[in-house]
PDB file of N, CA and C in Angstrom:
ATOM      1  N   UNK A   1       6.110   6.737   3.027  1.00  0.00           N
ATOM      2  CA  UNK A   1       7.045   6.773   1.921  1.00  0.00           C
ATOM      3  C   UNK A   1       8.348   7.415   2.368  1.00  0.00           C
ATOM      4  N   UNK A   2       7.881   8.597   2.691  1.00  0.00           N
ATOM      5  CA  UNK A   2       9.497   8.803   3.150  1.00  0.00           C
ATOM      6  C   UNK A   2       9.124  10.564   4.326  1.00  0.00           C
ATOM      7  N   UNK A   3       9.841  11.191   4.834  1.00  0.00           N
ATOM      8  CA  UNK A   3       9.525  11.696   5.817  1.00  0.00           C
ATOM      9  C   UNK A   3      10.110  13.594   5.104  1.00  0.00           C
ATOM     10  N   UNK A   4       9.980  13.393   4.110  1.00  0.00           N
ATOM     11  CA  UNK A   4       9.891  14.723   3.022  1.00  0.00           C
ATOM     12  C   UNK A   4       8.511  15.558   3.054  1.00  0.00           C
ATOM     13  N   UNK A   5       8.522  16.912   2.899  1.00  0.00           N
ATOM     14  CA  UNK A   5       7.268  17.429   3.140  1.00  0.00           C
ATOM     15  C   UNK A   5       6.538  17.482   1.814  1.00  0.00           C
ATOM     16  N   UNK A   6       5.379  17.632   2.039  1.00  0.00           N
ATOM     17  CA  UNK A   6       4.422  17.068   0.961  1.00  0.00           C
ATOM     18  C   UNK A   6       4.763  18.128  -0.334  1.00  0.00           C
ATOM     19  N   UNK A   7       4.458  17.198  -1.760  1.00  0.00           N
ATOM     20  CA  UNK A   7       4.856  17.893  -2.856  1.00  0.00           C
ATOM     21  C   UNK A   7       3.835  18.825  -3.467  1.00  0.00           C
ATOM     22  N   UNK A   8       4.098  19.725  -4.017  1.00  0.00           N
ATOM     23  CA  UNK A   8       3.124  20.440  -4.776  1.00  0.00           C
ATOM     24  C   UNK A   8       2.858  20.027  -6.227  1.00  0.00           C
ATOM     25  N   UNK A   9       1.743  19.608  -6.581  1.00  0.00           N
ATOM     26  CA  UNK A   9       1.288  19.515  -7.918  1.00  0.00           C
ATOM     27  C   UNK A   9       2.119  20.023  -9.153  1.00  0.00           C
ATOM     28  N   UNK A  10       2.411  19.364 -10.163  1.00  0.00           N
ATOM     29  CA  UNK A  10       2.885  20.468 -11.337  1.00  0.00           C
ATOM     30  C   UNK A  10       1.751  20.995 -12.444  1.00  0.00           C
ATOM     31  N   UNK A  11       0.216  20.393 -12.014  1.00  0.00           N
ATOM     32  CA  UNK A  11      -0.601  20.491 -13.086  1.00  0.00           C
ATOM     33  C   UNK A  11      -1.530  21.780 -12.267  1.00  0.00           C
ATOM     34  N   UNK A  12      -1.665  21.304 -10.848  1.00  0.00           N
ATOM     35  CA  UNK A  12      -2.822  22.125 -10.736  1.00  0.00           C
ATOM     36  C   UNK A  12      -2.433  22.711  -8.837  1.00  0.00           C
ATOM     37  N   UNK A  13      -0.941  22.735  -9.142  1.00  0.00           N
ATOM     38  CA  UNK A  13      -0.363  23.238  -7.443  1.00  0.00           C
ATOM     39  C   UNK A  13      -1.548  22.569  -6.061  1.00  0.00           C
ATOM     40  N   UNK A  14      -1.910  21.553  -6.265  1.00  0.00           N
ATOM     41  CA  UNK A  14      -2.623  21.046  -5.022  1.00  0.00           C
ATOM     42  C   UNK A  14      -1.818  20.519  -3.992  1.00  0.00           C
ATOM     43  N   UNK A  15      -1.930  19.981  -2.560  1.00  0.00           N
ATOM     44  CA  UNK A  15      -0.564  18.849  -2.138  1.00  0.00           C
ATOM     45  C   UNK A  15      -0.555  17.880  -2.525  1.00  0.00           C
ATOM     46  N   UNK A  16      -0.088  16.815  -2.598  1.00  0.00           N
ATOM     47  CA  UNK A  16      -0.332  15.540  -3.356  1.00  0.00           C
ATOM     48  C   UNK A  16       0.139  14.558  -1.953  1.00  0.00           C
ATOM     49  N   UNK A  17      -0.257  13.429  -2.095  1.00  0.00           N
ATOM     50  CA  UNK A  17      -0.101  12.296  -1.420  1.00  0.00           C
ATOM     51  C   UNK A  17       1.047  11.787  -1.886  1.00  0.00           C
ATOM     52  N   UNK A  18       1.707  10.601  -1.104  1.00  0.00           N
ATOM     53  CA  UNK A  18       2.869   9.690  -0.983  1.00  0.00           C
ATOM     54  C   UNK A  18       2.329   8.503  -1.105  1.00  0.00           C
ATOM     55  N   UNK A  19       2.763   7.620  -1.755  1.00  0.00           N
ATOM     56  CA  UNK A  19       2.756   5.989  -1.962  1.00  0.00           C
ATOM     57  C   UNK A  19       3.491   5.731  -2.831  1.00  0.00           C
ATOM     58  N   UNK A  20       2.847   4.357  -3.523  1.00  0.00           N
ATOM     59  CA  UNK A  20       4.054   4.009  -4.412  1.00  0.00           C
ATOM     60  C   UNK A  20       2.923   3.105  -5.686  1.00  0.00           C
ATOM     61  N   UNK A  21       3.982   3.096  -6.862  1.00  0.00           N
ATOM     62  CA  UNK A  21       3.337   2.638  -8.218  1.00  0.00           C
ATOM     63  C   UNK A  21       3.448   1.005  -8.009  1.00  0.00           C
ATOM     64  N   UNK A  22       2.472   0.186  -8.237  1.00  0.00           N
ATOM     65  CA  UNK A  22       2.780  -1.441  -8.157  1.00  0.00           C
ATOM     66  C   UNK A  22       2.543  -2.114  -9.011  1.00  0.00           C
ATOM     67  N   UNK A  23       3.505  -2.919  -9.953  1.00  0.00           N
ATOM     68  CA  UNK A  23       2.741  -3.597 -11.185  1.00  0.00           C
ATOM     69  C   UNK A  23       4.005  -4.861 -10.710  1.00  0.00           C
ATOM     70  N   UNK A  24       3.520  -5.777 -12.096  1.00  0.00           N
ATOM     71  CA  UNK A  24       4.114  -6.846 -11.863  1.00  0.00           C
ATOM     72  C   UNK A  24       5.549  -7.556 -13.084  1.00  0.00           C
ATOM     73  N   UNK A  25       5.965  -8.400 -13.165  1.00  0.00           N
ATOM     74  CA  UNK A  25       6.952  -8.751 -13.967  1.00  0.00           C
ATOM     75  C   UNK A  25       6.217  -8.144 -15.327  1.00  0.00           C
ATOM     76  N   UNK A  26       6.890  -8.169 -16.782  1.00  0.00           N
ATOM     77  CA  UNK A  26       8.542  -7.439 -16.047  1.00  0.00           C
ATOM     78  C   UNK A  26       8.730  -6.114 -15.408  1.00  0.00           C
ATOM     79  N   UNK A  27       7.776  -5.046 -14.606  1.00  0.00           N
ATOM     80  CA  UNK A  27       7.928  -3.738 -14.333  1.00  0.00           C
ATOM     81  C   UNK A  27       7.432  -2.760 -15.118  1.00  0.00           C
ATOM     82  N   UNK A  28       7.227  -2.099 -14.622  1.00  0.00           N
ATOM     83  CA  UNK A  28       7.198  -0.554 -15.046  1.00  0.00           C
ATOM     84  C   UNK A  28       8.001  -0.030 -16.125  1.00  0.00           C
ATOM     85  N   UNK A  29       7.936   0.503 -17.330  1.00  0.00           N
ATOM     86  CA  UNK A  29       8.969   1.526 -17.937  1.00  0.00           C
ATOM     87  C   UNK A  29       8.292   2.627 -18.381  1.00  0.00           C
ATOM     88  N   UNK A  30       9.561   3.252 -18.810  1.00  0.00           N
ATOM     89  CA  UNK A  30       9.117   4.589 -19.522  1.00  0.00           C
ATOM     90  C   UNK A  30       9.470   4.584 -20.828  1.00  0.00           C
ATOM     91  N   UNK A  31       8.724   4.854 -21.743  1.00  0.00           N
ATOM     92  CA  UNK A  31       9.390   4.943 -23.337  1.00  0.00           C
ATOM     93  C   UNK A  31       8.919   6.474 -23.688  1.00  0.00           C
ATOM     94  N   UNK A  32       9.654   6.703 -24.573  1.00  0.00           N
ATOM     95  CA  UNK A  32       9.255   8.212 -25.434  1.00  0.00           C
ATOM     96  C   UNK A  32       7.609   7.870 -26.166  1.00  0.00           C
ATOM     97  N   UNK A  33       7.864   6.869 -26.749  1.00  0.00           N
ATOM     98  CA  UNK A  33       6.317   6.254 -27.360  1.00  0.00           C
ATOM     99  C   UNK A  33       6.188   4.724 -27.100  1.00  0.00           C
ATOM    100  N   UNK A  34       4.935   4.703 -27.739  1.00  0.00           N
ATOM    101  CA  UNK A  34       4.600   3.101 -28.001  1.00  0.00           C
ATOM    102  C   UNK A  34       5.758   2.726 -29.248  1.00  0.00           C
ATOM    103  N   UNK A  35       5.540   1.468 -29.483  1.00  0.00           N
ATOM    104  CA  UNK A  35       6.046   0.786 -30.271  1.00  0.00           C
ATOM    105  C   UNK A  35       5.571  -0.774 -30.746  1.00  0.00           C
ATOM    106  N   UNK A  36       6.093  -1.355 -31.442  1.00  0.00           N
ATOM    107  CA  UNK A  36       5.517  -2.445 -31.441  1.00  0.00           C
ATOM    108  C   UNK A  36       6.344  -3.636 -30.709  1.00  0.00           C
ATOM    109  N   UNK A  37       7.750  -3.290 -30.022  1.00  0.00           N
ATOM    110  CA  UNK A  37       7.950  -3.767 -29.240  1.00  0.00           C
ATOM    111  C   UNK A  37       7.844  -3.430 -27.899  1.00  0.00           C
ATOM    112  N   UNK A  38       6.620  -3.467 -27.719  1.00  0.00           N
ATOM    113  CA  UNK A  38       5.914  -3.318 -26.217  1.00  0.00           C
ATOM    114  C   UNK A  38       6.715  -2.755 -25.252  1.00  0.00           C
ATOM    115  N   UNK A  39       7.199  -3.597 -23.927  1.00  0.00           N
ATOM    116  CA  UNK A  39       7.609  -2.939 -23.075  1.00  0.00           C
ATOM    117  C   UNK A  39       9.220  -3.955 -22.831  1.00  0.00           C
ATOM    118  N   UNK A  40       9.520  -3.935 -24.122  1.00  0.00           N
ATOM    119  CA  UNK A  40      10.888  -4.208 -24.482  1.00  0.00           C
ATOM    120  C   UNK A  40      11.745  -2.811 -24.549  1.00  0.00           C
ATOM    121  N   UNK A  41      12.717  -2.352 -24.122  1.00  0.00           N
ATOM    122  CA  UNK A  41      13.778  -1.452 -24.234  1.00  0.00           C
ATOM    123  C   UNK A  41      12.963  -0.570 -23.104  1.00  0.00           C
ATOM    124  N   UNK A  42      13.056   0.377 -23.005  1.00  0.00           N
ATOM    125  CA  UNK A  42      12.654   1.447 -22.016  1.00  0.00           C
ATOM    126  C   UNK A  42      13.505   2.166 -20.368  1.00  0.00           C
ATOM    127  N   UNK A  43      13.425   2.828 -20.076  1.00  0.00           N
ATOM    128  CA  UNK A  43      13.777   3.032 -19.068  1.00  0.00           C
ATOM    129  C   UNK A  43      12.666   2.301 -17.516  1.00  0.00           C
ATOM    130  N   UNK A  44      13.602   1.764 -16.784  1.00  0.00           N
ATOM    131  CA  UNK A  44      12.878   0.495 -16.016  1.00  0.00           C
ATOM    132  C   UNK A  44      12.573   1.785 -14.473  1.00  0.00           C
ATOM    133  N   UNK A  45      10.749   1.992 -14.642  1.00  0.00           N
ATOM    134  CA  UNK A  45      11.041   2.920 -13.091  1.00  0.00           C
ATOM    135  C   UNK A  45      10.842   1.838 -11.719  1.00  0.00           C
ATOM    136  N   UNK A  46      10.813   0.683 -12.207  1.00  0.00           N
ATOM    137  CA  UNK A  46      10.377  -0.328 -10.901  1.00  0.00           C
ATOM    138  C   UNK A  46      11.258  -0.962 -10.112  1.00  0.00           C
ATOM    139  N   UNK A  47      11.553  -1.590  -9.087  1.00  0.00           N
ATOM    140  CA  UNK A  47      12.422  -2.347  -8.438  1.00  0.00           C
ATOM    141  C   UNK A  47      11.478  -3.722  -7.976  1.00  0.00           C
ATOM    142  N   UNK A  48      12.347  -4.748  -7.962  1.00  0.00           N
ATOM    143  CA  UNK A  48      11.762  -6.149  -7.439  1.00  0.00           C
ATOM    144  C   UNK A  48      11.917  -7.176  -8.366  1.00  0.00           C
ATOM    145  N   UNK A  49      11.030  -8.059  -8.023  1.00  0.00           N
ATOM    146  CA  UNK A  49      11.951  -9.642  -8.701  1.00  0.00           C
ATOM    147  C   UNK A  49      10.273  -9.920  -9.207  1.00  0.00           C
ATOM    148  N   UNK A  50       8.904 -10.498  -8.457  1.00  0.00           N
ATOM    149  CA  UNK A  50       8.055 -10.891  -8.994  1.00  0.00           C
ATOM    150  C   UNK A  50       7.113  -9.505  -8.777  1.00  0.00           C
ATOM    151  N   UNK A  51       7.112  -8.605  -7.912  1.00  0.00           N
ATOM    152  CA  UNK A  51       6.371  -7.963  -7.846  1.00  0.00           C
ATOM    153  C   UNK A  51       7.327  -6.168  -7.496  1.00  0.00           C
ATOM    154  N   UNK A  52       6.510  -5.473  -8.141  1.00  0.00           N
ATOM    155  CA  UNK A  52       7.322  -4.443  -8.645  1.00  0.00           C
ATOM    156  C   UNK A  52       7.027  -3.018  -7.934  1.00  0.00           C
ATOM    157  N   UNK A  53       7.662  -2.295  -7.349  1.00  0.00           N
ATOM    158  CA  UNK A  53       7.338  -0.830  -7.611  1.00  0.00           C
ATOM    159  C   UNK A  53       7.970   0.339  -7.254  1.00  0.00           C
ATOM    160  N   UNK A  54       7.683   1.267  -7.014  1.00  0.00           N
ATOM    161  CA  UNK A  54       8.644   2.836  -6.968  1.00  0.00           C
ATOM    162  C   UNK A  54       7.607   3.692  -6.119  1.00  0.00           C
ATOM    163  N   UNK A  55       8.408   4.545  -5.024  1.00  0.00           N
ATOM    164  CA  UNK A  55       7.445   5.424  -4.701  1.00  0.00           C
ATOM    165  C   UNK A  55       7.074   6.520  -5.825  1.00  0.00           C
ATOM    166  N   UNK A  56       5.942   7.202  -5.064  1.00  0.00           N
ATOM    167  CA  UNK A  56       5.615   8.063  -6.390  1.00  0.00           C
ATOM    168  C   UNK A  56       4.918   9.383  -5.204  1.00  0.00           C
ATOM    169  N   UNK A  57       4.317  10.249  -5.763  1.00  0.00           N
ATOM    170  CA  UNK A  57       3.354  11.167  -5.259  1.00  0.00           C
ATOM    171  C   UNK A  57       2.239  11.058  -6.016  1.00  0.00           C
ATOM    172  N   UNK A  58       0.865  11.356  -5.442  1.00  0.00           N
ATOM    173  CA  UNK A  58      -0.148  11.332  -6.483  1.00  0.00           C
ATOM    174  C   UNK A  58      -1.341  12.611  -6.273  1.00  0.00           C
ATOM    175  N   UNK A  59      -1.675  13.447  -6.716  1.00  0.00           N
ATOM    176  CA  UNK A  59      -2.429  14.479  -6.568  1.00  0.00           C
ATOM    177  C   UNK A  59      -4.202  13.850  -6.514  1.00  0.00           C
ATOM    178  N   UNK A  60      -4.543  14.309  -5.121  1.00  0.00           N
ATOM    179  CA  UNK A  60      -6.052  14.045  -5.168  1.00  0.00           C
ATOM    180  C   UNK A  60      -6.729  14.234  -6.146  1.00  0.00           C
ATOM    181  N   UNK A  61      -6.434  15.497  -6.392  1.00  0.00           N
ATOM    182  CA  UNK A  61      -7.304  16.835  -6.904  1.00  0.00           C
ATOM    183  C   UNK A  61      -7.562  16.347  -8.761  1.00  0.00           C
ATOM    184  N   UNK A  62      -6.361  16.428  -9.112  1.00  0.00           N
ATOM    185  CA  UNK A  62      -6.557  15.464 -10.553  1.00  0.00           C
ATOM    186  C   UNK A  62      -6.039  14.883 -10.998  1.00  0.00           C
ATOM    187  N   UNK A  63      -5.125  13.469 -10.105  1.00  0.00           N
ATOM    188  CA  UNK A  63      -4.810  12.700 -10.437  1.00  0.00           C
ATOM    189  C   UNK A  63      -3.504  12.466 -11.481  1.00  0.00           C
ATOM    190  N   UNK A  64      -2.815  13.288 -11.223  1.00  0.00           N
ATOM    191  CA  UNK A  64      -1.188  13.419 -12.384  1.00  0.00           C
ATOM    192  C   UNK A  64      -0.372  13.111 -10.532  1.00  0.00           C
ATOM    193  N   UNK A  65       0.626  12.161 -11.030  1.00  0.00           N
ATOM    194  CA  UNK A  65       1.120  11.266 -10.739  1.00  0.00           C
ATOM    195  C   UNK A  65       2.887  11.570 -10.998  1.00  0.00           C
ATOM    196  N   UNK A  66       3.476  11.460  -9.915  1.00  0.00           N
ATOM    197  CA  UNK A  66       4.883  12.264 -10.216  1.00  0.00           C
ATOM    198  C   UNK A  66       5.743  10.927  -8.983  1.00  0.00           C
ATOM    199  N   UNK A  67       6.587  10.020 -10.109  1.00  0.00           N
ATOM    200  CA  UNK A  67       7.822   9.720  -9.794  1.00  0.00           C
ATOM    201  C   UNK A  67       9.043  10.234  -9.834  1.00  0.00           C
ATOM    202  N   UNK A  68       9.561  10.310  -8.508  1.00  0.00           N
ATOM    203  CA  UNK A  68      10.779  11.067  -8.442  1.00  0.00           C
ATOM    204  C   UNK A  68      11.975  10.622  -9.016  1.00  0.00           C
ATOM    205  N   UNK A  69      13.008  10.918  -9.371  1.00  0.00           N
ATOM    206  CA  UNK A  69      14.052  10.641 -10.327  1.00  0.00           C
ATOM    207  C   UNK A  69      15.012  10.192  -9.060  1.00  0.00           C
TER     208      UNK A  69
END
């Protein structure tokens, strides 16, 4: 992912791993909530055209999951 030293947890201070989030059209977002317009409006965390994604960090230990801004 990238050559940064490993992150510390915000849930449970463990190191966490490097990779990346992968989904598909239309991407990834972030909303404050659900809605009933799905994954219409939102902030977009993905990049790509048919297939999508963002690096991320991911904690072994319990699994909380941190994309970087």
């Amino acid at each position: 992912m990238n050559d940064e030293s490993p992150m510390t947890c915000p849930s449970c201070t463990s190191e966490m791993e490097s990779g990346v989030v992968l989904g598909r059209a239309p991407g990834v977002k972030f909303k404050n909530r659900r809605s009933t317009a799905g994954d219409l409006g939102g902030i977009r965390l993905t990049k790509g055209f048919f297939n999508h994604s963002v690096e991320a960090w991911r904690c072994p230990s319990c699994a909380t999951v941190v994309i970087p801004g």
